[in-house]
N, C-alpha and C. Protein backbone atom coordinates (compact mmCIF):
# COMPACT_ATOMS: atom_id res chain seq x y z
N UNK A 1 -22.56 86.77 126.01
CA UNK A 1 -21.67 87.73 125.40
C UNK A 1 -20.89 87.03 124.27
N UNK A 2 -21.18 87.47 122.88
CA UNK A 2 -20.14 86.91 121.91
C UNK A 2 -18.86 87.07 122.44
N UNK A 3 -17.91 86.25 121.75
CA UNK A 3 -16.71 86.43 121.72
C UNK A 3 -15.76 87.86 121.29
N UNK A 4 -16.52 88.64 120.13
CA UNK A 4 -16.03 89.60 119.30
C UNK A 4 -16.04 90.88 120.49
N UNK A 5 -17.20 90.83 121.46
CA UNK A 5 -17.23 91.32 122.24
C UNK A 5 -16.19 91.36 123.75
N UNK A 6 -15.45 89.99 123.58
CA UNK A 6 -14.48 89.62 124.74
C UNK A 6 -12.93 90.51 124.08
N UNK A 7 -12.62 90.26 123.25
CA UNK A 7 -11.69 90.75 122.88
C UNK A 7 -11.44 92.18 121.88
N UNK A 8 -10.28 93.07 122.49
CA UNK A 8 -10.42 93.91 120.99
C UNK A 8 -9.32 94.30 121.01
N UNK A 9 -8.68 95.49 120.24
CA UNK A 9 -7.32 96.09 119.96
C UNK A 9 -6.12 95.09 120.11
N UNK A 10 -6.14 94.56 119.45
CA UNK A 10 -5.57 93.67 119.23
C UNK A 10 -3.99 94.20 118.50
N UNK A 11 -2.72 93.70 118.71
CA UNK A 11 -1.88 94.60 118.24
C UNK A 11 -0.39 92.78 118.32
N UNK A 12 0.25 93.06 118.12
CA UNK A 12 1.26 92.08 117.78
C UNK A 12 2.88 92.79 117.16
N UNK A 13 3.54 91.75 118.24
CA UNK A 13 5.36 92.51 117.68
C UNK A 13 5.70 91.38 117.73
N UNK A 14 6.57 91.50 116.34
CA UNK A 14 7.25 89.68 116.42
C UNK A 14 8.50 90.10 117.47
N UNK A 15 9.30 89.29 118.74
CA UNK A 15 10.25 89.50 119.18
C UNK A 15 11.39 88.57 118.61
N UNK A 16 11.38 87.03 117.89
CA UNK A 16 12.88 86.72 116.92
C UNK A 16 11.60 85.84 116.30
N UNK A 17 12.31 85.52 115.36
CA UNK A 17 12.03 84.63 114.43
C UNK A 17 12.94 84.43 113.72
N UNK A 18 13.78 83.39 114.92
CA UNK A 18 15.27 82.48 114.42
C UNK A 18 14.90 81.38 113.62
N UNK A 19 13.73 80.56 114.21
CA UNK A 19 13.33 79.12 114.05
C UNK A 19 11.99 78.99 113.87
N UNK A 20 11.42 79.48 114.84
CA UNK A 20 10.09 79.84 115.02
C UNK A 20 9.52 81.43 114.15
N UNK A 21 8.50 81.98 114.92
CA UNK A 21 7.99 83.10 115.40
C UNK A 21 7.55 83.34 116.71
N UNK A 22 8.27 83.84 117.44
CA UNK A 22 7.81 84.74 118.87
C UNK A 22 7.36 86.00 119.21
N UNK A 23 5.90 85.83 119.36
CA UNK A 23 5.13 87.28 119.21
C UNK A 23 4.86 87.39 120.65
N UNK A 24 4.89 89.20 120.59
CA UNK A 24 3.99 89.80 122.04
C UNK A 24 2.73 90.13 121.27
N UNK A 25 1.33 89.45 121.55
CA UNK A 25 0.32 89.94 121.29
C UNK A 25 -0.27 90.60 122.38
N UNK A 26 -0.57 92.21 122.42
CA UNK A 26 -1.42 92.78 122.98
C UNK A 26 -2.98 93.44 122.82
N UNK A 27 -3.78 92.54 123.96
CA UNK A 27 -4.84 92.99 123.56
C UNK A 27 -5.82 93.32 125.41
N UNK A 28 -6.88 93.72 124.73
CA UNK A 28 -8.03 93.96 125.59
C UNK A 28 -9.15 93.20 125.43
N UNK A 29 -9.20 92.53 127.08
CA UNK A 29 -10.22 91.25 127.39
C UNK A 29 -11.07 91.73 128.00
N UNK A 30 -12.53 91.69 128.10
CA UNK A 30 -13.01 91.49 128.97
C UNK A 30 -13.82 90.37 129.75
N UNK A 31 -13.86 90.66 130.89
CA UNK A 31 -14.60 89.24 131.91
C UNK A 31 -15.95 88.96 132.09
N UNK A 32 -15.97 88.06 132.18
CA UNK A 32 -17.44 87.84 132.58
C UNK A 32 -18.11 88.75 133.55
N UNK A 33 -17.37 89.44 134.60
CA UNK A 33 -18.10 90.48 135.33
C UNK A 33 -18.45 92.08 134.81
N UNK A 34 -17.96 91.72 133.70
CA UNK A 34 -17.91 93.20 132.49
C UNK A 34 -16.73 93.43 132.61
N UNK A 35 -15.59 93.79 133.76
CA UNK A 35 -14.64 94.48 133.71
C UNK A 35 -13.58 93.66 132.66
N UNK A 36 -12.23 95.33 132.27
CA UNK A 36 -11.64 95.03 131.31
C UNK A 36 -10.24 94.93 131.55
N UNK A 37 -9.55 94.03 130.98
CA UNK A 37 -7.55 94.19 131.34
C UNK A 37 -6.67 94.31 130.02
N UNK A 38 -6.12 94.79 130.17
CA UNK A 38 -5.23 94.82 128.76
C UNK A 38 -4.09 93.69 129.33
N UNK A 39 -4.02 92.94 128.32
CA UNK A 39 -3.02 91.55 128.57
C UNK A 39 -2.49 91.67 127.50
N UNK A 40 -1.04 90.93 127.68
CA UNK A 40 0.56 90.89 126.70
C UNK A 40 0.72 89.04 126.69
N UNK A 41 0.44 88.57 125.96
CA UNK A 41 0.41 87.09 126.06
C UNK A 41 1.89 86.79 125.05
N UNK A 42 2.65 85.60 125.02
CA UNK A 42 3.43 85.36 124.09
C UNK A 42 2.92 84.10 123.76
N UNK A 43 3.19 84.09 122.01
CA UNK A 43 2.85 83.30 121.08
C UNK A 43 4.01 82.76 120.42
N UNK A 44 4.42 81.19 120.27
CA UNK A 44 5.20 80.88 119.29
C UNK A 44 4.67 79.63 118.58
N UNK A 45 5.44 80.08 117.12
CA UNK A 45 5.06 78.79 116.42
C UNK A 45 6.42 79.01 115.12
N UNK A 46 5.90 77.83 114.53
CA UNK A 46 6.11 77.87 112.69
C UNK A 46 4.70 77.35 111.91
N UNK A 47 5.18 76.31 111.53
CA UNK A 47 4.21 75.91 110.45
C UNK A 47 3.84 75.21 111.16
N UNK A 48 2.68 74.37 110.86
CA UNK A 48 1.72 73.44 111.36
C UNK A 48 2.52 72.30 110.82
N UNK A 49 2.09 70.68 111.85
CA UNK A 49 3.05 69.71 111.65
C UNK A 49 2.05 68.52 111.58
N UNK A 50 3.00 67.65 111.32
CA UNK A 50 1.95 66.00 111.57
C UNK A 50 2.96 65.08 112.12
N UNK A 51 2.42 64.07 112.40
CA UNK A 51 2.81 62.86 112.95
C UNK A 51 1.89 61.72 112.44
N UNK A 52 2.58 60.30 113.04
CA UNK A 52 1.86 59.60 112.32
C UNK A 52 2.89 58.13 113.02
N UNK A 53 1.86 57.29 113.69
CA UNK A 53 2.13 55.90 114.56
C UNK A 53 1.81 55.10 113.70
N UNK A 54 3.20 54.15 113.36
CA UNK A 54 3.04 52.69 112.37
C UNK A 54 3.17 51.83 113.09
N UNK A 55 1.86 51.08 112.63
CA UNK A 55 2.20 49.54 113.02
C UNK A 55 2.00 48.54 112.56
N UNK A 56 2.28 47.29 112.98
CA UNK A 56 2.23 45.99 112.11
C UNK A 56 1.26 45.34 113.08
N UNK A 57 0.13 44.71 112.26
CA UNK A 57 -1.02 44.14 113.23
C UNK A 57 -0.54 42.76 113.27
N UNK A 58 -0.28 42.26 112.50
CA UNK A 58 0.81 41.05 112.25
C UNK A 58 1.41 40.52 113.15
N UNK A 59 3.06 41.14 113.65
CA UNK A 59 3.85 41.10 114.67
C UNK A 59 3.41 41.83 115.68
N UNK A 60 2.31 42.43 115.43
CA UNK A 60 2.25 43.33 117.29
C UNK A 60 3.36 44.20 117.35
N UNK A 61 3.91 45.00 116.32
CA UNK A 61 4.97 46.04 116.83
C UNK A 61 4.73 47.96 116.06
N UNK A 62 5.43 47.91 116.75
CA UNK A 62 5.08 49.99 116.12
C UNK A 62 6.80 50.40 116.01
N UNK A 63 6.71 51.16 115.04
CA UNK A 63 7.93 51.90 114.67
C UNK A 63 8.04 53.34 115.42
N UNK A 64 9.12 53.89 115.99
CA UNK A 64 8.86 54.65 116.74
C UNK A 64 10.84 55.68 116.21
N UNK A 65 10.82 56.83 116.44
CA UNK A 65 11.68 57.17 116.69
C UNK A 65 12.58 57.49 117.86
N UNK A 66 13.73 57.97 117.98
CA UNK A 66 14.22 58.45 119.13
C UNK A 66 15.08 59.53 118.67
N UNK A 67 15.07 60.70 118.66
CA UNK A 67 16.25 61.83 118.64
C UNK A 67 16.63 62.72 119.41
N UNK A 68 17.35 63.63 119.50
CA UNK A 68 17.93 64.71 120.75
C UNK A 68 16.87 66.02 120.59
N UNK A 69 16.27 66.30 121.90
CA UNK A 69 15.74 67.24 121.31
C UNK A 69 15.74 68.56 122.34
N UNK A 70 16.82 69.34 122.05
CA UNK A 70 17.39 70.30 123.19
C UNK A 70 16.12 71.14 124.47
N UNK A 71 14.45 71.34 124.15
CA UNK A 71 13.90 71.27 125.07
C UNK A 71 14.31 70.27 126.23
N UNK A 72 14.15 69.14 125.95
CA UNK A 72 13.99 68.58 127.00
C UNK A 72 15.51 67.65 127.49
N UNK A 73 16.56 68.50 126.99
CA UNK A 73 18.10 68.64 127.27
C UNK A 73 17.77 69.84 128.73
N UNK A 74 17.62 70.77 128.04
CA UNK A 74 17.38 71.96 129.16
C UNK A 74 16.29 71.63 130.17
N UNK A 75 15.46 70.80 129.94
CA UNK A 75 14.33 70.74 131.56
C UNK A 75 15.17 69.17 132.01
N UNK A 76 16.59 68.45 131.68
CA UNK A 76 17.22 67.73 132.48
C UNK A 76 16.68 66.46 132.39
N UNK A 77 15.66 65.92 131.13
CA UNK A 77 15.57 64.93 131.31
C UNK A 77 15.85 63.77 130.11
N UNK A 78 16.22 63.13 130.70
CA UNK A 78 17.03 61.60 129.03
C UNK A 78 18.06 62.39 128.30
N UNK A 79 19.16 62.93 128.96
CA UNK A 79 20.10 63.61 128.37
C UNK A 79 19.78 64.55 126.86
N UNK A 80 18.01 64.86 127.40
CA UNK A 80 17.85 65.22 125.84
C UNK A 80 17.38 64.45 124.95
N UNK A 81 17.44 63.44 124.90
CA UNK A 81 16.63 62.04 123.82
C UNK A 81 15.33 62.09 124.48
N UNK A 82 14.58 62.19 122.78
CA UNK A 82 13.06 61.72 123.01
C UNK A 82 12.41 60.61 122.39
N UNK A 83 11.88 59.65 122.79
CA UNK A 83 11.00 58.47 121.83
C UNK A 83 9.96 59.11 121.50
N UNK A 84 9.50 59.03 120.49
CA UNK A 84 8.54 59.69 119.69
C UNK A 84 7.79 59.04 118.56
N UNK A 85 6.76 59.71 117.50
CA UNK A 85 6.49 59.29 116.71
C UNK A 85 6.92 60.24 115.71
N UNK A 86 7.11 59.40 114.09
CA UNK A 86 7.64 59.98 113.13
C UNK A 86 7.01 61.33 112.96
N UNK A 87 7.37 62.55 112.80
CA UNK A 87 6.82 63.61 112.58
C UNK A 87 7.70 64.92 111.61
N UNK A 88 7.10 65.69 111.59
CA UNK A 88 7.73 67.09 110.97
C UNK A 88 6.49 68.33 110.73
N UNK A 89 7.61 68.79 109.76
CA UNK A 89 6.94 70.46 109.97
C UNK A 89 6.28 70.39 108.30
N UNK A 90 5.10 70.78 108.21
CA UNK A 90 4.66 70.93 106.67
C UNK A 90 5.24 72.05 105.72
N UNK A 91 5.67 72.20 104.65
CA UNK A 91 6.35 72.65 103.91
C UNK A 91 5.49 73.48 103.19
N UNK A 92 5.46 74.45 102.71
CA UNK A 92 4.39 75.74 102.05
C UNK A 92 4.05 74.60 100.91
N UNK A 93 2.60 74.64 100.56
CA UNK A 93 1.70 74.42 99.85
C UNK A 93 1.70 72.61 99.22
N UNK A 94 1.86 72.31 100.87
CA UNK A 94 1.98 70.84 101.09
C UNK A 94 1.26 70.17 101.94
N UNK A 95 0.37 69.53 101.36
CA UNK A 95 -0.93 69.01 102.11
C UNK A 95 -0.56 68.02 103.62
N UNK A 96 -1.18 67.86 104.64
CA UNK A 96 -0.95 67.84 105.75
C UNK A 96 -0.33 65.70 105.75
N UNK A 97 -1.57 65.49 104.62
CA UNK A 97 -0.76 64.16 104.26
C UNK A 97 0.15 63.11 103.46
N UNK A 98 0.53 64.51 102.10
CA UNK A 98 1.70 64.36 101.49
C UNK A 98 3.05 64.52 102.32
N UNK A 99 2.89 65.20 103.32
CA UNK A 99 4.07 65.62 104.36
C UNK A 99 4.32 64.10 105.04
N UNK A 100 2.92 63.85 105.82
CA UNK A 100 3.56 62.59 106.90
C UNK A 100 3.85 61.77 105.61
N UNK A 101 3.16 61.45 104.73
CA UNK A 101 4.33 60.30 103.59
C UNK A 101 5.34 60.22 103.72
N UNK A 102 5.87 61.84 102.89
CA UNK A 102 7.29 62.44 103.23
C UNK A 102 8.46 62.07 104.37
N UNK A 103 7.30 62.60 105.51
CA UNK A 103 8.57 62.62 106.76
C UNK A 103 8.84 60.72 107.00
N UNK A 104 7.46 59.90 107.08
CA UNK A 104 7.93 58.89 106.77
C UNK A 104 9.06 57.95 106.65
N UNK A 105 9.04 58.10 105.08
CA UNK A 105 10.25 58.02 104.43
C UNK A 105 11.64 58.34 105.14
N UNK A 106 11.16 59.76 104.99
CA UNK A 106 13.15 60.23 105.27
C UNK A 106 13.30 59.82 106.66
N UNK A 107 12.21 59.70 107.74
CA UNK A 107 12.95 59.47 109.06
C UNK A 107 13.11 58.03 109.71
N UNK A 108 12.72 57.04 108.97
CA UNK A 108 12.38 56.03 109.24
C UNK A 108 12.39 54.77 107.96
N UNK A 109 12.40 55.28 107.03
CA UNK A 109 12.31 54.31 105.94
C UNK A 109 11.72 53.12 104.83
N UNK A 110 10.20 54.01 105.40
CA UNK A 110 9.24 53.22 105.03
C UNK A 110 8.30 54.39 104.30
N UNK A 111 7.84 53.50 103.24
CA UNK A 111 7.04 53.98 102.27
C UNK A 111 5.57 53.51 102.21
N UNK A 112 5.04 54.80 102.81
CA UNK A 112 3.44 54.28 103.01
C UNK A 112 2.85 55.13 102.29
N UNK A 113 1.56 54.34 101.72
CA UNK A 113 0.30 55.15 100.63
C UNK A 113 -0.79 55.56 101.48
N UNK A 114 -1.10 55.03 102.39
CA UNK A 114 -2.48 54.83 102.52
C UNK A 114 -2.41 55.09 104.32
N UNK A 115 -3.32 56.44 104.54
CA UNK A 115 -2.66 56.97 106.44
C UNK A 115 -4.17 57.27 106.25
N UNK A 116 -4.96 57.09 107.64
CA UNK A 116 -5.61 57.31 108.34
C UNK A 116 -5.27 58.71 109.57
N UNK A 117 -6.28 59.64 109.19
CA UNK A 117 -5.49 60.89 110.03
C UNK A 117 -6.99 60.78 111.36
N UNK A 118 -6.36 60.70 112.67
CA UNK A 118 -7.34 60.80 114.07
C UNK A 118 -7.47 62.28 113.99
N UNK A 119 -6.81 63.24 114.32
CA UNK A 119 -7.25 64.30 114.80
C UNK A 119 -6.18 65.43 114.37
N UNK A 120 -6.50 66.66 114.69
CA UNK A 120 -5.55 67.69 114.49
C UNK A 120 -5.91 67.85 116.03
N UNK A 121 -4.39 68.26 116.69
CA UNK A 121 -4.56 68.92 117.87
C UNK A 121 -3.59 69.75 118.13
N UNK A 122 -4.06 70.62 119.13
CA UNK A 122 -2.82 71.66 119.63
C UNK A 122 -1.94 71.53 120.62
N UNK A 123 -1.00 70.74 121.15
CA UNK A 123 -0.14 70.51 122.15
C UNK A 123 0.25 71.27 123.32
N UNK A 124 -0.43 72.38 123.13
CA UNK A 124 0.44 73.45 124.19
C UNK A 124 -0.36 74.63 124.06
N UNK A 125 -2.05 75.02 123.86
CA UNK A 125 -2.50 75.82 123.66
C UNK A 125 -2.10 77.37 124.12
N UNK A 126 -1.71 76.89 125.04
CA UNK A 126 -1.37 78.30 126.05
C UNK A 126 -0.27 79.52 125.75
N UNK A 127 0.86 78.55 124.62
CA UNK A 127 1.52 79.50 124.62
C UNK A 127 1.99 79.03 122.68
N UNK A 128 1.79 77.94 122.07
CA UNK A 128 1.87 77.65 120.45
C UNK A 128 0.70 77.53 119.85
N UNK A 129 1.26 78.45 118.83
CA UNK A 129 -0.17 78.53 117.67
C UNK A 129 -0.03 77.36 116.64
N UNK A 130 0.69 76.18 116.93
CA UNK A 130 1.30 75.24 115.90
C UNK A 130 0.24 74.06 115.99
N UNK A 131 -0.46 73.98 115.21
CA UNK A 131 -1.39 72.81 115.43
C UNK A 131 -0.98 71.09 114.07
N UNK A 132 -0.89 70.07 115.22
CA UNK A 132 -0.61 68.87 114.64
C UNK A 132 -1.59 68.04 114.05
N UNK A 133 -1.03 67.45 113.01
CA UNK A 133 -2.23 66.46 112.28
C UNK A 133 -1.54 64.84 112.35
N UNK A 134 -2.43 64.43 113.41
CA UNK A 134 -1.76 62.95 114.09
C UNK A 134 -2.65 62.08 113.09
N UNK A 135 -1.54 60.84 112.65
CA UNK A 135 -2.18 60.14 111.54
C UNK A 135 -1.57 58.71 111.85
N UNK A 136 -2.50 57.61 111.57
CA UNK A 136 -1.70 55.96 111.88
C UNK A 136 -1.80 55.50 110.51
N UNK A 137 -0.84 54.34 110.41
CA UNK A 137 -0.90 53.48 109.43
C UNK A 137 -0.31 52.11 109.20
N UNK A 138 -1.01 51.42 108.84
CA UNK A 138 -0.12 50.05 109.01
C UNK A 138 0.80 49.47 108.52
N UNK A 139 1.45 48.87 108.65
CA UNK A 139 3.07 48.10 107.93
C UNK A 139 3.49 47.01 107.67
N UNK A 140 3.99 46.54 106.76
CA UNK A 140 5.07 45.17 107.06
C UNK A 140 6.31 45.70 106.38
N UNK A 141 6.91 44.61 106.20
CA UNK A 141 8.70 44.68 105.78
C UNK A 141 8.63 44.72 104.37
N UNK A 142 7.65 44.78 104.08
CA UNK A 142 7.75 45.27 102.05
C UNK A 142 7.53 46.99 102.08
N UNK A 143 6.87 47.48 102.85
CA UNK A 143 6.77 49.14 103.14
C UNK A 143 8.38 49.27 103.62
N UNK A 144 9.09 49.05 103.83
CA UNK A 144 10.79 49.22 104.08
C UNK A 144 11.22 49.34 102.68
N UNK A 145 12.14 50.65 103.09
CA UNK A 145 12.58 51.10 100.60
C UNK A 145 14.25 51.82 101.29
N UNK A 146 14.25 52.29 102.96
CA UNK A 146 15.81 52.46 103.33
C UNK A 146 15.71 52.48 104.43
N UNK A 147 17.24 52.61 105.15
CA UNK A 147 16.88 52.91 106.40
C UNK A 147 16.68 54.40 107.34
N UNK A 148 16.36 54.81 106.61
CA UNK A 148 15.83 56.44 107.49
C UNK A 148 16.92 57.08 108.04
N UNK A 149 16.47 57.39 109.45
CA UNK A 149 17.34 58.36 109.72
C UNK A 149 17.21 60.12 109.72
N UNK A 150 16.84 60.36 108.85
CA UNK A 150 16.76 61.63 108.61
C UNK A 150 17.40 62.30 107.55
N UNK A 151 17.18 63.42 107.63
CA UNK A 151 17.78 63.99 106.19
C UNK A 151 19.35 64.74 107.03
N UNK A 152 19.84 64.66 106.41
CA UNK A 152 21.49 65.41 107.00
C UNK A 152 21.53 66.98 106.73
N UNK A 153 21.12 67.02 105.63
CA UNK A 153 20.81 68.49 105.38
C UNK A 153 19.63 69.16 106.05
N UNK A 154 18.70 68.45 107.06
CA UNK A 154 18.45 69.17 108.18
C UNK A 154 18.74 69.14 109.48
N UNK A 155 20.39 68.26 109.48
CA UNK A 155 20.78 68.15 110.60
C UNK A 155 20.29 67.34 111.44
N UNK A 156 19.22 65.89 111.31
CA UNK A 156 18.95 64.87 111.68
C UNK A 156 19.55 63.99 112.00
N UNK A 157 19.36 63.22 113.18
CA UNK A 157 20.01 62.21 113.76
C UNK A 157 19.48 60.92 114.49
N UNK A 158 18.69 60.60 113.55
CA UNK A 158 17.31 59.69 114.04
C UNK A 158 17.51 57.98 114.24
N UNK A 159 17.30 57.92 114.97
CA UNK A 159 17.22 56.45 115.55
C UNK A 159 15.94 55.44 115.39
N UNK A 160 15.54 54.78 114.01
CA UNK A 160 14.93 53.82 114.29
C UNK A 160 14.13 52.98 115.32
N UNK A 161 12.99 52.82 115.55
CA UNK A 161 12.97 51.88 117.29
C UNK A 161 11.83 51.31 116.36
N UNK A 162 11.95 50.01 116.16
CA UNK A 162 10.78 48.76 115.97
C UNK A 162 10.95 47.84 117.00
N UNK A 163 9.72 48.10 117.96
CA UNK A 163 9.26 47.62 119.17
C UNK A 163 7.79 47.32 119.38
N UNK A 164 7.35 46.27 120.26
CA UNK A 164 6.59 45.40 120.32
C UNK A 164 5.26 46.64 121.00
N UNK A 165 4.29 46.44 120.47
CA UNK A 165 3.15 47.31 121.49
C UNK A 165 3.45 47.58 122.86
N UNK A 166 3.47 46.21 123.11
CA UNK A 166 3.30 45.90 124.42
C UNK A 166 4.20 46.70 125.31
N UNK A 167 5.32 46.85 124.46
CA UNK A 167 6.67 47.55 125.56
C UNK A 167 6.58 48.55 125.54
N UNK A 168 5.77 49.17 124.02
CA UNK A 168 5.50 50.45 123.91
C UNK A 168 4.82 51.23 124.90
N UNK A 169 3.74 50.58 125.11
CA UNK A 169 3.31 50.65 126.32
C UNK A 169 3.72 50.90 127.78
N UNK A 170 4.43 50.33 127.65
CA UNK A 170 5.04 49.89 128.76
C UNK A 170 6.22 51.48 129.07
N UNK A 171 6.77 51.72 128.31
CA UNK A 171 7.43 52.82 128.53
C UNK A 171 6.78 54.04 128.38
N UNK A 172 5.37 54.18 128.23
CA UNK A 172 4.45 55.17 129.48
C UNK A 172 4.80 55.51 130.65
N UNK A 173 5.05 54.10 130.65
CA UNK A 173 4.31 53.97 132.61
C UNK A 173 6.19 54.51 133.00
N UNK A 174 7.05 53.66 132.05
CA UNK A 174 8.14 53.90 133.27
C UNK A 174 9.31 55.37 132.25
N UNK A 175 7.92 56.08 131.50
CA UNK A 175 8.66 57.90 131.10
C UNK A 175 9.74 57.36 130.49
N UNK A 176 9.73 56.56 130.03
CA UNK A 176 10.71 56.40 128.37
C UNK A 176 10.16 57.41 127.33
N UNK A 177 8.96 57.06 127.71
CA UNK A 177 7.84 57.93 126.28
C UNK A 177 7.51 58.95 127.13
N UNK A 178 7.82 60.58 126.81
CA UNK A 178 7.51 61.14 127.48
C UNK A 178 6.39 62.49 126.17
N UNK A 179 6.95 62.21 125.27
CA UNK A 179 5.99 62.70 124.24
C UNK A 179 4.55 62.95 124.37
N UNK A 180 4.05 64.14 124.02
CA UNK A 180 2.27 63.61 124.32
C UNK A 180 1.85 63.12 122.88
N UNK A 181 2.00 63.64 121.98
CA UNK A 181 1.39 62.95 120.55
C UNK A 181 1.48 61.39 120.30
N UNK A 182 2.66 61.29 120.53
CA UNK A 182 3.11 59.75 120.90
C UNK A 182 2.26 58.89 122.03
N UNK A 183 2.20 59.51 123.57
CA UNK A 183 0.98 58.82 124.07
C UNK A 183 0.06 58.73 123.77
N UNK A 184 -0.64 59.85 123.19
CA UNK A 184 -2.03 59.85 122.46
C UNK A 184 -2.15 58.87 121.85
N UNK A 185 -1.00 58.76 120.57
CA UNK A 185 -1.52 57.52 119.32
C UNK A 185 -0.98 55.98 119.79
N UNK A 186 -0.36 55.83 120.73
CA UNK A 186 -0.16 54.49 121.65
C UNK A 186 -1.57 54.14 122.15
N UNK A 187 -2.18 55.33 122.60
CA UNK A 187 -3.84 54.77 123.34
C UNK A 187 -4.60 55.18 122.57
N UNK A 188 -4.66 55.55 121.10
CA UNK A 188 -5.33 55.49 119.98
C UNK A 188 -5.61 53.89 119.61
N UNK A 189 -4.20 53.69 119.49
CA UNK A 189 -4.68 52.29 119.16
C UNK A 189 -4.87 50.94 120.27
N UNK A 190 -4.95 51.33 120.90
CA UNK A 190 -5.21 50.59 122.18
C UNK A 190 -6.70 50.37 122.16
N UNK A 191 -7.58 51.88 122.39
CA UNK A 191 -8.81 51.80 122.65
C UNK A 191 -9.18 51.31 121.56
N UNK A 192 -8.87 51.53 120.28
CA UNK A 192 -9.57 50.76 118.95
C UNK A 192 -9.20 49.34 118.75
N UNK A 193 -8.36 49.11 119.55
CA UNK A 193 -8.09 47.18 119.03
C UNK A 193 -7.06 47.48 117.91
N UNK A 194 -6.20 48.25 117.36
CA UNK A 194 -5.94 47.98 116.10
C UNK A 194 -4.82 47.18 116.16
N UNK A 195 -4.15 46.54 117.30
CA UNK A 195 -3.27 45.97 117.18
C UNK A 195 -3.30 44.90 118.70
């Protein structure tokens, strides 16, 4: 059975779009046994985003962020602080790797040319239509042009973290890093040797 055939009447109400977009999409599925259900699914997103894990093959270390990030204030865990990798939201008619340059820069303080992108993925299929473009790149202390941080005029409050692989690692295991994009590109470069 094609797909075109699984789904039809398809219908959509945005419910806010404070920050995001939060849609009720309603449609009609049917199952593999033929029979049919009309389902109300919710959808949120914005724009599609990237990320992007630096490191120095050199010293053995990766640049990492840490900021507040009220999800995971409300599910009670790290008062809200997340370690992460540098990331953001792509900006209308801004290519997926002029952005991580961009965010780069402003969140962290380093000026990189040259990114290697692993994958686009979707973090949360089930309920965001926001798909990420995870990208690495390497560093030393001449790619440093400020110290980051973030932009103020989007209300950023970013914390620097240049730390050793190894620990990076290491705060997997003991949910320092609780990020998935961030685990991903920690065992990105793990399985490849790149550091």
């Amino acid at each position: 059975m094609e797909f075109k055939e699984k789904i039809s009447n398809v219908t959509s109400k945005v419910i806010s779009s404070f920050w995001g977009t939060l849609e009720h999409v309603n449609f009609d599925f049917r199952f593999k046994n033929g029979k049919s259900a009309n389902l109300t699914h919710e959808v949120y997103g914005k724009n599609d985003g990237v990320a992007i894990l630096l490191y120095n093959p050199s010293t053995k270390k990766v640049i990492l962020s840490k900021q507040f990030r009220m999800p995971v204030y409300v599910a009670g865990v790290s008062n809200g602080f997340s370690i992460e990798l540098v990331g953001g939201a792509i900006d209308d008619n801004e290519s997926p790797e002029n952005c991580v340059i961009r965010e780069t820069e402003e969140e962290v303080g380093y000026s990189v040319k040259k990114v290697k992108k692993v994958a686009t993925v979707f973090l949360s299929p089930g309920l965001m239509k926001e798909r990420t473009y995870l990208y690495v790149a390497s560093y030393n202390e001449d790619n440093k042009v400020d110290n980051g941080g973030g932009l103020a005029s989007e209300n950023e409050e970013i914390e620097v973290l240049e730390t050793s692989f190894k620990t990076a690692l290491k705060m997997i295991e003991t949910e320092e890093i609780i990020d998935a994009r961030t685990i991903m590109m920690l065992q990105y470069l793990q399985i490849n040797r790149l550091i």
